[in-house]
C-alpha atoms as a PDB file:
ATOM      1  CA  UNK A   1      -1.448   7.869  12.840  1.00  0.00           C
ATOM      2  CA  UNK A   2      -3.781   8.030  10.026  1.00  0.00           C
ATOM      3  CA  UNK A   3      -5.014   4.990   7.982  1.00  0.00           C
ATOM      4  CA  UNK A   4      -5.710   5.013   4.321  1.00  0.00           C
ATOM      5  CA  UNK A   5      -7.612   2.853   2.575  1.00  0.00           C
ATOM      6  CA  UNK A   6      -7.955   2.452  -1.251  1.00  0.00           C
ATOM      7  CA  UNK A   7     -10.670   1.192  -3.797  1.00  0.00           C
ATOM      8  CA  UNK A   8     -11.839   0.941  -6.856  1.00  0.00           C
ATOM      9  CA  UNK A   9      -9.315  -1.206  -9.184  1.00  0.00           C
ATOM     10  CA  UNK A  10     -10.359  -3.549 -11.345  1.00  0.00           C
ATOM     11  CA  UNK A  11      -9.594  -5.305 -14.735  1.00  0.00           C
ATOM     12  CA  UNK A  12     -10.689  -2.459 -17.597  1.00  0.00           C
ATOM     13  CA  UNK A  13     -10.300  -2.606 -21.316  1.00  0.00           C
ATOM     14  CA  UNK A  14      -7.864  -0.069 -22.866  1.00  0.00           C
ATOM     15  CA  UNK A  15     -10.007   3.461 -23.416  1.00  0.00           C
ATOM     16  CA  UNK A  16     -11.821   2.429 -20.342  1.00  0.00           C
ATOM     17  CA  UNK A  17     -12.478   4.604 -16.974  1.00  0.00           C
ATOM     18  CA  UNK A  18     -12.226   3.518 -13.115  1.00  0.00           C
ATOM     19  CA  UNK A  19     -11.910   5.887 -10.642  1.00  0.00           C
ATOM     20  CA  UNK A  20      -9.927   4.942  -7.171  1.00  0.00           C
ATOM     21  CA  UNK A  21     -10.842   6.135  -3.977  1.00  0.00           C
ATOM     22  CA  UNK A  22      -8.988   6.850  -0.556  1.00  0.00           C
ATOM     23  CA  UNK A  23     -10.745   7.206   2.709  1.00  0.00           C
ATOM     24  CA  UNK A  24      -8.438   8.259   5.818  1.00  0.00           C
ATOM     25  CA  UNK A  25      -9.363   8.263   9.261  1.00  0.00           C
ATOM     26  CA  UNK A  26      -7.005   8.329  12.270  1.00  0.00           C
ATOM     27  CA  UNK A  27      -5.535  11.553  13.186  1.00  0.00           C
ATOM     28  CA  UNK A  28      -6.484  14.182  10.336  1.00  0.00           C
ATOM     29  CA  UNK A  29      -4.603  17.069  10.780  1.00  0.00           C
ATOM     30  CA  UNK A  30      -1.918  19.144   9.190  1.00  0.00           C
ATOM     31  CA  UNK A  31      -2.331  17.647   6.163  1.00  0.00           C
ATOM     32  CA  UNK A  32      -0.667  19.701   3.520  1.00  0.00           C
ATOM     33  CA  UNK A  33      -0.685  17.206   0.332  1.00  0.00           C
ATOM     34  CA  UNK A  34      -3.332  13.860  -0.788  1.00  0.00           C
ATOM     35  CA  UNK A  35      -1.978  11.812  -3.832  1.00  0.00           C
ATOM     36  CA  UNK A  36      -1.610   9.293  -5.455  1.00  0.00           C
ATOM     37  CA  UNK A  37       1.602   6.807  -6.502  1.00  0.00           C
ATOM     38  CA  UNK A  38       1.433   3.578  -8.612  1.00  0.00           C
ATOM     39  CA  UNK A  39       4.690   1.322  -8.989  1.00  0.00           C
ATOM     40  CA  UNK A  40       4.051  -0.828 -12.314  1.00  0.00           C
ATOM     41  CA  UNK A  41       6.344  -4.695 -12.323  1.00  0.00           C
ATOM     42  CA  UNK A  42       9.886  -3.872 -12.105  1.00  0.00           C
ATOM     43  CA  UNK A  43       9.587   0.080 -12.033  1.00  0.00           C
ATOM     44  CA  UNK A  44       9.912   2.186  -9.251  1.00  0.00           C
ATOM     45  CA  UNK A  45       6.864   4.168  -7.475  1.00  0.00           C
ATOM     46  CA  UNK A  46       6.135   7.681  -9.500  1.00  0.00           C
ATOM     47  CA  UNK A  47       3.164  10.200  -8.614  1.00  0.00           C
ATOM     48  CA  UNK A  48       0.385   9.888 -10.426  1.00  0.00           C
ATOM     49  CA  UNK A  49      -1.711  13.216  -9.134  1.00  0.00           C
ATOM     50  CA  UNK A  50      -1.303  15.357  -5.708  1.00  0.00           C
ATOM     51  CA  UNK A  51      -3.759  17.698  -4.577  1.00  0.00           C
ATOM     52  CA  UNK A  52      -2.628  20.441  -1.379  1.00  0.00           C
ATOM     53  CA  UNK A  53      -4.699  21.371   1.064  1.00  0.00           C
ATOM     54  CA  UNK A  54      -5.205  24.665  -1.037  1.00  0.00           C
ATOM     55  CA  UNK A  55      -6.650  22.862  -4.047  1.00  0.00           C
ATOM     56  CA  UNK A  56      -3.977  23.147  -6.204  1.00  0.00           C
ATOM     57  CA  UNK A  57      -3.406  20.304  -7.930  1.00  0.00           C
ATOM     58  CA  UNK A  58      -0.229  18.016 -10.038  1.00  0.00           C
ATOM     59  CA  UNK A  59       0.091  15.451 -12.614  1.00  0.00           C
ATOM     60  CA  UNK A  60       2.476  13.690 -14.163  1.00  0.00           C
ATOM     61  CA  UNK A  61       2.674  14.156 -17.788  1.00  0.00           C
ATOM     62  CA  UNK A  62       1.861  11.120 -18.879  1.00  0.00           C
ATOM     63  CA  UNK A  63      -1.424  11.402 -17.000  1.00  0.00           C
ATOM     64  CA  UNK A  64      -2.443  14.614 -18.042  1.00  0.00           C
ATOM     65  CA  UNK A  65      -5.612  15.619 -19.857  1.00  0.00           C
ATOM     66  CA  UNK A  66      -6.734  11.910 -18.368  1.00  0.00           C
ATOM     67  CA  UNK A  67      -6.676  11.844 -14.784  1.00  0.00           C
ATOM     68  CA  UNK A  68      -8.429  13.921 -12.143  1.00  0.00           C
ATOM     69  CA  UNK A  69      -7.392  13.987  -8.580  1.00  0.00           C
ATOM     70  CA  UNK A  70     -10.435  15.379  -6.282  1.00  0.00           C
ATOM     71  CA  UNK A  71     -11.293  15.568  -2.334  1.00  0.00           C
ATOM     72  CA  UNK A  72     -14.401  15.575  -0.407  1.00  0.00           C
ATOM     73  CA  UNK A  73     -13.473  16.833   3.233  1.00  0.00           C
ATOM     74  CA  UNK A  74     -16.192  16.235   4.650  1.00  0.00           C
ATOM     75  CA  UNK A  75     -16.073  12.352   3.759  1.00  0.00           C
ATOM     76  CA  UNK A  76     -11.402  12.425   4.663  1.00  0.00           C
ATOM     77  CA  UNK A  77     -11.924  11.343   0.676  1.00  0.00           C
ATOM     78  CA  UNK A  78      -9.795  11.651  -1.938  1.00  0.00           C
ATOM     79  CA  UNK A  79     -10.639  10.275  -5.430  1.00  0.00           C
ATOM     80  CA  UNK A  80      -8.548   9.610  -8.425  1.00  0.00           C
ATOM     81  CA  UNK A  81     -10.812   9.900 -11.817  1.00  0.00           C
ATOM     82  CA  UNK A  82      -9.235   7.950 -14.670  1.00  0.00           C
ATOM     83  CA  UNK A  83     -10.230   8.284 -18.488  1.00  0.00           C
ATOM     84  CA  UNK A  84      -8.761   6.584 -21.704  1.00  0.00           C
ATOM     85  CA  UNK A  85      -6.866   3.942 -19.916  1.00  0.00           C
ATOM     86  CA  UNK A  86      -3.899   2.661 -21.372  1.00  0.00           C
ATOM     87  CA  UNK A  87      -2.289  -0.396 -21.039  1.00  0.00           C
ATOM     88  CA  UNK A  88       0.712   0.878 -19.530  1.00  0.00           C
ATOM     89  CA  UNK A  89      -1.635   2.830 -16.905  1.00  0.00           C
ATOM     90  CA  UNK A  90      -1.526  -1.087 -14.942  1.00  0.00           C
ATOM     91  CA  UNK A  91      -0.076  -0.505 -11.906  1.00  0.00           C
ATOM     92  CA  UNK A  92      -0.184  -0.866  -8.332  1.00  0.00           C
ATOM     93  CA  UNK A  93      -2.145   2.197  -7.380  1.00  0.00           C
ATOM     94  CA  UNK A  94      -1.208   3.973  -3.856  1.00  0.00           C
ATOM     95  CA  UNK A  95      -2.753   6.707  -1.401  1.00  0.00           C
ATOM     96  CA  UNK A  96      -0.219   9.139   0.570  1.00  0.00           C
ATOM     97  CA  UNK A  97      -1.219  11.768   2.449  1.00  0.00           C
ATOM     98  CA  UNK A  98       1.631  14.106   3.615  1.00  0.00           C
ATOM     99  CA  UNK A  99       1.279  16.072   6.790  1.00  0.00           C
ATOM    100  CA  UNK A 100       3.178  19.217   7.676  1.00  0.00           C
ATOM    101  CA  UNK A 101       5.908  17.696   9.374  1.00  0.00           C
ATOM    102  CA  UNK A 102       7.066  15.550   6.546  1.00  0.00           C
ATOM    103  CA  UNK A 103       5.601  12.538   7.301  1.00  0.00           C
ATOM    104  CA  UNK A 104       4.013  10.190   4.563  1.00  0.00           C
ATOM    105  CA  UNK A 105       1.170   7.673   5.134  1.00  0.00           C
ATOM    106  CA  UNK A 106       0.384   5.193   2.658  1.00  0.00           C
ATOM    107  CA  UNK A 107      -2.325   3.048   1.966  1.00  0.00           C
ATOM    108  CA  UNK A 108      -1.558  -0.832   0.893  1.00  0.00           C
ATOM    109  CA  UNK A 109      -2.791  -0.017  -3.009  1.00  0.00           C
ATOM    110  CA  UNK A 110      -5.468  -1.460  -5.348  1.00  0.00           C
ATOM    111  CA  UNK A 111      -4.366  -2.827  -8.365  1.00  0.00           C
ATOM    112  CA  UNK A 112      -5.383  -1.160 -11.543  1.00  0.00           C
ATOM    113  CA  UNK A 113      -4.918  -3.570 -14.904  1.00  0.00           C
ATOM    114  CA  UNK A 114      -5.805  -2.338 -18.338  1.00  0.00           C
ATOM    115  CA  UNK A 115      -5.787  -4.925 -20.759  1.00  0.00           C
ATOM    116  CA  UNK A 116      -8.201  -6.443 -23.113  1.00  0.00           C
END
């Protein structure tokens, strides 16, 4: 099992920055892919970012140029850096770490609202 725990949301003012963090622990191995989801009201869950255990690295469009996804191994870390908020950036924020087998882990999400 691992366990994945998320911080960092808050209330931010649109063109604002938070950045989210997700610390695993449990057993940490053959993890292929880190990311993160967020599920706005009435919307289904979409990826946000993904990193692989190679480095390389996915966003979804609407994210782009704004958000950056980073890891610190040493800490089991993963970190989601977001710039320029936008009002429709509020969202239920979510960790998943995939490991090789196909199984997902999920954290229980922060909540990320941008709003003045």
């Amino acid at each position: 099992q691992v366990q994945l725990v998320e911080s960092g949301g808050g209330l931010v003012q649109p063109g604002g920055s938070l950045r989210l963090s997700c610390a695993a622990s449990g057993s940490i191995f053959s993890i292929i892919s880190m990311g993160w989801y967020r599920q706005a009201p009435g919307k289904e869950r979409e990826l946000v970012a993904a990193i692989t255990s190679g480095g390389s690295t996915n966003y979804a469009d609407s994210v782009k140029g704004r958000f950056t996804i980073s890891r610190d191994n040493a800490e089991n870390t993963i970190y989601l850096q977001m710039n320029s908020l936008k009002p429709e950036d509020t969202a239920v924020y979510y960790c998943n770490w995939e490991r090789l087998e196909g199984i997902h882990y999920w954290g229980k999400g922060t909540l990320v609202t941008v709003s003045s």
